[in-house]
N, C-alpha and C. Protein backbone atom coordinates (compact mmCIF):
# COMPACT_ATOMS: atom_id res chain seq x y z
N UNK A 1 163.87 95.74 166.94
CA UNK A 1 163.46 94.86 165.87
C UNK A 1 164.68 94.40 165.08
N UNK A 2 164.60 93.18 164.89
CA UNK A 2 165.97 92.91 163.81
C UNK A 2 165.63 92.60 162.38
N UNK A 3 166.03 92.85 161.30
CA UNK A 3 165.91 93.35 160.20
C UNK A 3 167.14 92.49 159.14
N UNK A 4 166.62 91.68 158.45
CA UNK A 4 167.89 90.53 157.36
C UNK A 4 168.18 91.63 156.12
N UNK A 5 169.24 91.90 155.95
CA UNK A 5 169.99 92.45 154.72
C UNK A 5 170.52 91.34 153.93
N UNK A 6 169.42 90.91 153.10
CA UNK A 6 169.87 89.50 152.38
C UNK A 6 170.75 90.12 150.72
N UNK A 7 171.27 89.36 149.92
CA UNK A 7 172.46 89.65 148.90
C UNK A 7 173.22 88.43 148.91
N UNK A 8 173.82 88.95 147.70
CA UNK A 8 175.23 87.99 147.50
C UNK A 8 176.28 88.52 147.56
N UNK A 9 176.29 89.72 147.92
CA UNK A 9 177.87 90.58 148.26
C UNK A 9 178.77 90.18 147.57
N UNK A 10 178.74 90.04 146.32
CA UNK A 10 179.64 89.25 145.37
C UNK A 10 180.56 90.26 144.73
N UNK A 11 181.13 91.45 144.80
CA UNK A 11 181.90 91.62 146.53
C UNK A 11 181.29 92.45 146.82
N UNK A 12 180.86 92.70 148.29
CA UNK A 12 180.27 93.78 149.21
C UNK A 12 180.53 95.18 148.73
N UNK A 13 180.28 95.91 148.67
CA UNK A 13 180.77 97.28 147.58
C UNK A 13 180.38 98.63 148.96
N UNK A 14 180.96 99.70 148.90
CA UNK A 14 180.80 100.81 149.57
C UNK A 14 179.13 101.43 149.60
N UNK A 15 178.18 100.57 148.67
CA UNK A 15 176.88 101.12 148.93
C UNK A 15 176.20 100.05 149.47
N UNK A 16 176.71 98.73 149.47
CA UNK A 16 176.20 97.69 150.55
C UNK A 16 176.56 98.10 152.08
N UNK A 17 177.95 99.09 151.74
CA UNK A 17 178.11 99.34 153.19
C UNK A 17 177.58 100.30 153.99
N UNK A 18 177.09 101.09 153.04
CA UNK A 18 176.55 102.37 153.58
C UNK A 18 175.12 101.99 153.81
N UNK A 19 174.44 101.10 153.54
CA UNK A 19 172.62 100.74 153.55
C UNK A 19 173.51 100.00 155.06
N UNK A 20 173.93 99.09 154.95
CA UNK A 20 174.39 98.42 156.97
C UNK A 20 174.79 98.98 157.68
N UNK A 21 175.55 100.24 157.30
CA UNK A 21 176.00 101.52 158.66
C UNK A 21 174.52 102.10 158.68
N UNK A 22 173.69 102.46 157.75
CA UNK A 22 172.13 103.78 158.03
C UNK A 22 171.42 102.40 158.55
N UNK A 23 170.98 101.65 158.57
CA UNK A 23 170.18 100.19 159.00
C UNK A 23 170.21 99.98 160.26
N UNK A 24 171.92 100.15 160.77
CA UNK A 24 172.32 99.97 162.01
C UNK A 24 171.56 100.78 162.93
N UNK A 25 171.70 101.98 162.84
CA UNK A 25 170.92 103.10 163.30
C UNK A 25 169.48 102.79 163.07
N UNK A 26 168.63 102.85 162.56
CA UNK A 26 167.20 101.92 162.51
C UNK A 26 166.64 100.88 163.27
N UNK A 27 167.71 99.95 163.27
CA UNK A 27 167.17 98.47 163.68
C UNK A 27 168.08 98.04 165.38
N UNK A 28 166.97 97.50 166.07
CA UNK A 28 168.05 96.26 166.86
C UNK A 28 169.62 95.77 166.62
N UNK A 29 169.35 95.42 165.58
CA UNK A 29 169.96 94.14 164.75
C UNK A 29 169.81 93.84 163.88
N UNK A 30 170.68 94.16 162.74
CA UNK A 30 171.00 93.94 161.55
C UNK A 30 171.59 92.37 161.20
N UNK A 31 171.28 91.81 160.15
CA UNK A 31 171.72 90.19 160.17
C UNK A 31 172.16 90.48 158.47
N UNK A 32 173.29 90.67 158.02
CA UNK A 32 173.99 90.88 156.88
C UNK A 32 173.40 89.06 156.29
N UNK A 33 172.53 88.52 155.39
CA UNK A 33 172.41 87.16 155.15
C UNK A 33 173.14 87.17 153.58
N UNK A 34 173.79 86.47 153.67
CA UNK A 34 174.62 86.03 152.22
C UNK A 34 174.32 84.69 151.80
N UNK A 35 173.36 84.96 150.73
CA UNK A 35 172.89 83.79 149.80
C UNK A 35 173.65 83.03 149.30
N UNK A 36 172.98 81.29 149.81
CA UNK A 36 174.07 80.56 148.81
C UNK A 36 172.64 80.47 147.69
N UNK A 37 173.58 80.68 146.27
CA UNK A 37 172.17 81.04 145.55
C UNK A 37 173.26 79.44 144.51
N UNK A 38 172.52 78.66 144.17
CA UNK A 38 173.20 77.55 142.99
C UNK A 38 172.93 77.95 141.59
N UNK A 39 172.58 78.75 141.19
CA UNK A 39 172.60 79.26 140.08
C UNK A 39 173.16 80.31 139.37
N UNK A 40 173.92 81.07 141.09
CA UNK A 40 175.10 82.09 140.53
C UNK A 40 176.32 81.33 140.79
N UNK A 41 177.36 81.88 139.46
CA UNK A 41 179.01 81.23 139.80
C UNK A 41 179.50 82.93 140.57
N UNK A 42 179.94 82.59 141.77
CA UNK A 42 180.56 83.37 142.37
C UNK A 42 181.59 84.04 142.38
N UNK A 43 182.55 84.93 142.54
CA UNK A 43 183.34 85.32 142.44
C UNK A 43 184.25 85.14 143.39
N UNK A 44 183.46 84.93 144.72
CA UNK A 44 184.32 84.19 145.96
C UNK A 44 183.31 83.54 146.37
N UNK A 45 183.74 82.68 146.90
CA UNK A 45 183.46 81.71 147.76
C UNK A 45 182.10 81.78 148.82
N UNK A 46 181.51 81.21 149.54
CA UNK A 46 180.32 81.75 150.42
C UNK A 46 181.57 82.16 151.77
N UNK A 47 182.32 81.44 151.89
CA UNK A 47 183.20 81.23 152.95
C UNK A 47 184.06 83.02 153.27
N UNK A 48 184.37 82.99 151.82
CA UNK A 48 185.20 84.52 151.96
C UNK A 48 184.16 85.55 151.68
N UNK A 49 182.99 85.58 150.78
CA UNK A 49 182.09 86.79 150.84
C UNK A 49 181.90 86.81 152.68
N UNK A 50 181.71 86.02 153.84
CA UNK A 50 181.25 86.03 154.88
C UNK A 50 182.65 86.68 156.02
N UNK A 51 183.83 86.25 155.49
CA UNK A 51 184.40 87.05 156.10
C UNK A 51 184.86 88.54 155.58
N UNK A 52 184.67 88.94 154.45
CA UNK A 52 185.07 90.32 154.13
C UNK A 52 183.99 91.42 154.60
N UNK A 53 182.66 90.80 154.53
CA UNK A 53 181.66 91.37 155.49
C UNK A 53 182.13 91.20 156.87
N UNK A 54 182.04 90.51 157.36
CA UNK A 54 182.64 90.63 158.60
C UNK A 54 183.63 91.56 159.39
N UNK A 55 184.35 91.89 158.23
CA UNK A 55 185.87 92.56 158.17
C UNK A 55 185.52 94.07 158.40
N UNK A 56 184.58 94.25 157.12
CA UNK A 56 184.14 95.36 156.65
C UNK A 56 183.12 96.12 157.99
N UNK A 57 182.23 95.05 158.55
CA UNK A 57 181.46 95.67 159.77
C UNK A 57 181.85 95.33 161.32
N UNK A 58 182.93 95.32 161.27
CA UNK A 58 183.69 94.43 162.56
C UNK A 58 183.50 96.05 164.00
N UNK A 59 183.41 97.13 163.52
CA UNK A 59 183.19 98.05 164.48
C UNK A 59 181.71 98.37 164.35
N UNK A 60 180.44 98.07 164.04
CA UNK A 60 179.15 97.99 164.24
C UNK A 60 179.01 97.12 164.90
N UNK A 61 178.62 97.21 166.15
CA UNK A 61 178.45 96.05 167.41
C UNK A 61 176.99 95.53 166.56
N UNK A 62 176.02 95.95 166.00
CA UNK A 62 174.76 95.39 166.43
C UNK A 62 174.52 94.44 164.73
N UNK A 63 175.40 94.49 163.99
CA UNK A 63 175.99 93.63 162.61
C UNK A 63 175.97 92.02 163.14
N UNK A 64 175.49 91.52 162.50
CA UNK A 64 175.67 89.97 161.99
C UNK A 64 175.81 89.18 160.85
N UNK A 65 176.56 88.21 160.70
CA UNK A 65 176.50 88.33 159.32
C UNK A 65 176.67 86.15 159.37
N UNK A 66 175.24 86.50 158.63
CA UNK A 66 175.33 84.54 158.47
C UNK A 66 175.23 84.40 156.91
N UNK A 67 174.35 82.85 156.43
CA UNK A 67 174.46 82.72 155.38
C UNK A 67 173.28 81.93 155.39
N UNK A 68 172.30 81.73 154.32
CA UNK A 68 171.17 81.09 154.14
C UNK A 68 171.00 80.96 152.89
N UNK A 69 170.17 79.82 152.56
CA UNK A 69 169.60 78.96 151.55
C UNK A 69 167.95 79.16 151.37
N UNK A 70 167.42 79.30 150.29
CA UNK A 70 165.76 78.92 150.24
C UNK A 70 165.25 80.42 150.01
N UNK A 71 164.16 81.01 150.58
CA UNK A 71 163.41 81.76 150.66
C UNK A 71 163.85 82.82 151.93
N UNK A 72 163.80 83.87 151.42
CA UNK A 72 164.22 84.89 152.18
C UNK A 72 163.44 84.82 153.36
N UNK A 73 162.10 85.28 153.18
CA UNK A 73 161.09 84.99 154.22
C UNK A 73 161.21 83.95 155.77
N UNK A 74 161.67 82.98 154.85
CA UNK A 74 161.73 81.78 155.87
C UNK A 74 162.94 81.73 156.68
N UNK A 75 164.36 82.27 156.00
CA UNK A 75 165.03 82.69 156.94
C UNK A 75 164.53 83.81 157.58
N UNK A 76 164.22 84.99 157.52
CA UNK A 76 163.97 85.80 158.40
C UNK A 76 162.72 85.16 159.56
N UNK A 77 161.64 84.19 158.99
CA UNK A 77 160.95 83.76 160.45
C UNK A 77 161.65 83.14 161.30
N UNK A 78 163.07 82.43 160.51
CA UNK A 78 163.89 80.98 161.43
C UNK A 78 164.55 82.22 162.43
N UNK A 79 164.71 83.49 162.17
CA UNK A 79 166.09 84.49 162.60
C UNK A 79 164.83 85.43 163.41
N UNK A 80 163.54 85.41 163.61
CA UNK A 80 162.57 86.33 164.61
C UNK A 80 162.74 87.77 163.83
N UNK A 81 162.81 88.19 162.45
CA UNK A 81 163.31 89.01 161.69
C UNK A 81 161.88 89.79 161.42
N UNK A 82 161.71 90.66 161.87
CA UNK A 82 160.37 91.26 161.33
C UNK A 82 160.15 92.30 160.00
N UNK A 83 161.65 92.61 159.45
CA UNK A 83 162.17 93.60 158.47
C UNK A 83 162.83 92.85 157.60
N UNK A 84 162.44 93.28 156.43
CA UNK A 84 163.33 92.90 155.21
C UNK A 84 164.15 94.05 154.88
N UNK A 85 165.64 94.43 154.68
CA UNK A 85 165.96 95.84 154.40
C UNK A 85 166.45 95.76 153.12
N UNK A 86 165.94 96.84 151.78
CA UNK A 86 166.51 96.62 150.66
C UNK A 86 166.88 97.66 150.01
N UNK A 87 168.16 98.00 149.49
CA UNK A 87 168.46 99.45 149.18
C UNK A 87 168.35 99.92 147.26
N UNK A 88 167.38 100.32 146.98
CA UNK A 88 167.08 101.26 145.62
C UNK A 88 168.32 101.84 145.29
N UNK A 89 168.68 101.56 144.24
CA UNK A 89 169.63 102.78 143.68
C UNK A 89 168.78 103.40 142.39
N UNK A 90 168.13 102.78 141.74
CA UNK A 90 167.51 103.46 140.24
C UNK A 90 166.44 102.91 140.29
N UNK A 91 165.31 103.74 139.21
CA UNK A 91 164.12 103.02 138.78
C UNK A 91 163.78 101.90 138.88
N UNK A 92 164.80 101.38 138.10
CA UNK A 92 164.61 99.78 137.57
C UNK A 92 164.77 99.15 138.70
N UNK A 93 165.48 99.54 139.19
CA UNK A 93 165.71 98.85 141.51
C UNK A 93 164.11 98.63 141.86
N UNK A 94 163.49 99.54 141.92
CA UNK A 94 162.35 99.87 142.01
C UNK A 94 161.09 98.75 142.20
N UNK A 95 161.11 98.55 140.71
CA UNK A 95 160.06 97.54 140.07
C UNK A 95 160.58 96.34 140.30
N UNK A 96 161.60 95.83 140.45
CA UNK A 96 162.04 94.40 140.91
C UNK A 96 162.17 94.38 141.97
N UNK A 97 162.37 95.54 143.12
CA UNK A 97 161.89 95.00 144.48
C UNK A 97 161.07 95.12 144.89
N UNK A 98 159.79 96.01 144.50
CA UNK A 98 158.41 96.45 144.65
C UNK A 98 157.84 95.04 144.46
N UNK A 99 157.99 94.08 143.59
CA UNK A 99 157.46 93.40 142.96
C UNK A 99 157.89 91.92 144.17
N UNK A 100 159.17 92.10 144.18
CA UNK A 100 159.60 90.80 145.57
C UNK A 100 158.52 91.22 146.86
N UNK A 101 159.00 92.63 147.52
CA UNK A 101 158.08 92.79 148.58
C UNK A 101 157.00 92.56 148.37
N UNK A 102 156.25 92.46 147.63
CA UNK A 102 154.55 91.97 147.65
C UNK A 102 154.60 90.82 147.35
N UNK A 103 155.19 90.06 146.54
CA UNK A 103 155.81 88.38 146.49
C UNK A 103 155.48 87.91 148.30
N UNK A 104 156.69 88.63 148.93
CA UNK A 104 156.96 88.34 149.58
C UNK A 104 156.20 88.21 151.40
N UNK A 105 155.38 89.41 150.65
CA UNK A 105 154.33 89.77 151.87
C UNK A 105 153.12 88.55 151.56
N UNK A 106 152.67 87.94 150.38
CA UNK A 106 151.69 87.27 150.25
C UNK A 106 152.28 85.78 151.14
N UNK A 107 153.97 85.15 151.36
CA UNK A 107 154.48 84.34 151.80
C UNK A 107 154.37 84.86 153.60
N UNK A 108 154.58 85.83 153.62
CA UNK A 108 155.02 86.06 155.73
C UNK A 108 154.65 87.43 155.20
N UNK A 109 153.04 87.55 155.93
CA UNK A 109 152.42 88.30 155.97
C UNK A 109 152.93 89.89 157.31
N UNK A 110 153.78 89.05 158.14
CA UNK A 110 154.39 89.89 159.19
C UNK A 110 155.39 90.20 159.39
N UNK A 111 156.20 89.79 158.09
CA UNK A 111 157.54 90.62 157.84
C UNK A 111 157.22 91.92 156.59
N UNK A 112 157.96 92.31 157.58
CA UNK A 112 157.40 93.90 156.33
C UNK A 112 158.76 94.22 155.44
N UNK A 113 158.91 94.83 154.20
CA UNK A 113 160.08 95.24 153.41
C UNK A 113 160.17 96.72 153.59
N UNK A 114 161.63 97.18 154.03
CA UNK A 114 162.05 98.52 154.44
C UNK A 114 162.84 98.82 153.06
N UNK A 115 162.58 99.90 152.77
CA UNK A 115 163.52 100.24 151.22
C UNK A 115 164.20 101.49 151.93
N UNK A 116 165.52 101.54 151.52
CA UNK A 116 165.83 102.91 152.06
C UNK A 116 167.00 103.07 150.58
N UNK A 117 166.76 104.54 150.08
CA UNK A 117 167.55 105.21 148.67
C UNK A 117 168.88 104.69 149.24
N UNK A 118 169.68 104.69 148.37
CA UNK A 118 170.80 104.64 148.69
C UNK A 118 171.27 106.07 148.10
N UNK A 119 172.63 106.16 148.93
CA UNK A 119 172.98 107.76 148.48
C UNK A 119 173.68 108.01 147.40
N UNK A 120 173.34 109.38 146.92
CA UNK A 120 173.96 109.33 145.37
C UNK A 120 175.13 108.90 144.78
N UNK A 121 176.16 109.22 146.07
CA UNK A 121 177.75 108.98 145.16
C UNK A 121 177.53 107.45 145.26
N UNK A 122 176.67 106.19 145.94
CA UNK A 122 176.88 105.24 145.44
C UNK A 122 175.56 104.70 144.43
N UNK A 123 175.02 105.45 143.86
CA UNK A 123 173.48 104.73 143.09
C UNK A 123 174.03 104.63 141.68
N UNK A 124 174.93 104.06 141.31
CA UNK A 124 175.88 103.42 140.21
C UNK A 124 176.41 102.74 140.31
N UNK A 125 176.73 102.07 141.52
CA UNK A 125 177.51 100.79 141.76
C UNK A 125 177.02 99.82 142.63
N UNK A 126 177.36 98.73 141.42
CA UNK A 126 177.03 97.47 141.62
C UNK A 126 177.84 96.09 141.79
N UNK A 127 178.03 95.63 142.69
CA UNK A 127 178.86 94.62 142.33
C UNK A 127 179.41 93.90 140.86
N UNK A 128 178.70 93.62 140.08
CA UNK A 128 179.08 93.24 138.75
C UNK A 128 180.11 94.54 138.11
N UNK A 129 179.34 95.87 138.23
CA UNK A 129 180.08 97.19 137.36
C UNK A 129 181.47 96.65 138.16
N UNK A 130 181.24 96.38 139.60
CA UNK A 130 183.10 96.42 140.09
C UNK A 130 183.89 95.72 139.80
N UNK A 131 182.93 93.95 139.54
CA UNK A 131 184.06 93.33 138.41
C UNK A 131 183.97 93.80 137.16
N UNK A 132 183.35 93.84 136.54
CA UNK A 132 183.90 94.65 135.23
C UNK A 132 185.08 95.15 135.71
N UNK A 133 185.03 95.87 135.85
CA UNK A 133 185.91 97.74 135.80
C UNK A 133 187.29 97.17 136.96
N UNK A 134 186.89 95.79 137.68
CA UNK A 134 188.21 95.26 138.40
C UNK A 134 189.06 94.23 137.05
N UNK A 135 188.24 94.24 136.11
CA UNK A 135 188.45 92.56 135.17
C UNK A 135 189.42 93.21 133.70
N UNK A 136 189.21 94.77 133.87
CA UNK A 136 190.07 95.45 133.07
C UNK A 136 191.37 96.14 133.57
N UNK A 137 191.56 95.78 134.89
CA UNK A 137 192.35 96.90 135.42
C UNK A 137 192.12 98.10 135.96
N UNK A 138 190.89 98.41 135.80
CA UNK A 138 190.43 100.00 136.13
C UNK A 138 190.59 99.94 138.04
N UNK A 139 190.03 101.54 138.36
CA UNK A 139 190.46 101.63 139.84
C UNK A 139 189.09 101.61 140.47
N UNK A 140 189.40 100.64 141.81
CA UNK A 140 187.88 100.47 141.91
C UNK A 140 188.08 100.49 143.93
N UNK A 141 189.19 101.36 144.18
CA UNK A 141 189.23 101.95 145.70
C UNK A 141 187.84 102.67 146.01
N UNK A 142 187.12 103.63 145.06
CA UNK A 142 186.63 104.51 145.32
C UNK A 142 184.77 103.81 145.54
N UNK A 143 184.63 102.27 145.10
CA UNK A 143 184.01 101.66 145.08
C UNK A 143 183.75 100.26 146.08
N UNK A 144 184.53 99.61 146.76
CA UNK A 144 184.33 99.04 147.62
C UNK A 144 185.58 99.24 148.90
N UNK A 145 185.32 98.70 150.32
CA UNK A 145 185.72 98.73 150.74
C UNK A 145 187.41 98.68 150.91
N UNK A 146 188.28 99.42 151.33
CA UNK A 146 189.80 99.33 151.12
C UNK A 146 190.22 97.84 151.04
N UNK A 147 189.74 97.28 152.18
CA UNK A 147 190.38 95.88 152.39
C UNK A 147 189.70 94.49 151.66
N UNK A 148 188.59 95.06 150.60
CA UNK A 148 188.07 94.11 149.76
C UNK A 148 188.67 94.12 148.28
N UNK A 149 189.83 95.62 147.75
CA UNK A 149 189.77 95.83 146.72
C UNK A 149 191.18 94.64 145.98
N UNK A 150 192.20 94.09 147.27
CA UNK A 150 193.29 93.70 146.37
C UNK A 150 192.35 92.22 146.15
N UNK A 151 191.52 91.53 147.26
CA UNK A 151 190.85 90.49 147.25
C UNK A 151 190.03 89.94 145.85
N UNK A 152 189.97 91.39 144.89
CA UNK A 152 188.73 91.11 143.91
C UNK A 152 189.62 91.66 142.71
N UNK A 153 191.06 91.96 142.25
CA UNK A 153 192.36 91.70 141.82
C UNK A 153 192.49 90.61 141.85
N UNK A 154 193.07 89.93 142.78
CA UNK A 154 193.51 88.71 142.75
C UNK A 154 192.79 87.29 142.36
N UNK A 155 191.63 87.72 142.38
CA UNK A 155 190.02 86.77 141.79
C UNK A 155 190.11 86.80 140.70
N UNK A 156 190.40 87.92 139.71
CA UNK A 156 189.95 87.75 138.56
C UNK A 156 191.08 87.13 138.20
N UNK A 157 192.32 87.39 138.57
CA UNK A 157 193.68 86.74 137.91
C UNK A 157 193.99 85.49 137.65
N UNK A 158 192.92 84.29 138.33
CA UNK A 158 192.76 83.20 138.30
C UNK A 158 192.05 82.58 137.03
């Protein structure tokens, strides 16, 4: 079965990576989808969020990683996607994706939403906390991928 990991990886963080390494193991085929969303200002580009994912899952053979517009749903029918995969870190995770998946089930009644916890050392980090805490200087190795961290330095310096 293949399964869309939709987001804005705005930047991909070590608990986006860890829900696409446990997923991998689960699914067929994982399809990493990176939203062009027009109402968020990005931090990179659609162009570079798509290759640092890329970068980041380049030894998971069964990883894909595109980019889509509109309704989640509808990419996953255009992509034969029968799984939505979405990773909980807190409560409040909870009720706003509880609330999409049934959204979402009333739209494509035959895609189902997979929630899987994310693990503790990452259920505090969020892309935004990493710019923050990148936008002060703080150290933020321990939070996203090695080869995403000088990339999201050099973003804010602009």
């Amino acid at each position: 079965m293949i399964a869309i990991y939709p987001g804005s990886f705005d930047p991909i963080t070590l608990g986006h990576l860890d829900l696409i390494q446990r997923g991998s193991v689960l699914f067929e085929q994982i399809i990493v989808a990176v939203l062009k969303n027009p109402n968020k200002k990005p931090l990179f580009s659609l162009e570079t969020r798509v290759k640092q994912i890329r970068l980041c899952t380049q030894d998971i053979p069964n990883v894909e990683v595109d980019t889509f517009s509109g309704l989640t749903v509808e990419y996953a029918k255009l992509k034969q996607a029968g799984v939505l995969l979405r990773g909980l870190r807190v409560l409040s995770d909870f009720e706003q994706e509880l609330q999409m998946a049934h959204i979402n089930k009333t739209l494509a009644n035959n895609v189902e939403t997979v929630f899987l916890a994310t693990n503790t050392e990452h259920s505090f980090v969020s892309s935004s906390v990493v710019k923050e805490i990148a936008r002060f200087g703080g150290k933020i190795d321990h939070l996203v991928p090695e080869a995403i961290a000088p990339d999201i330095y050099k973003a804010l310096q602009k």
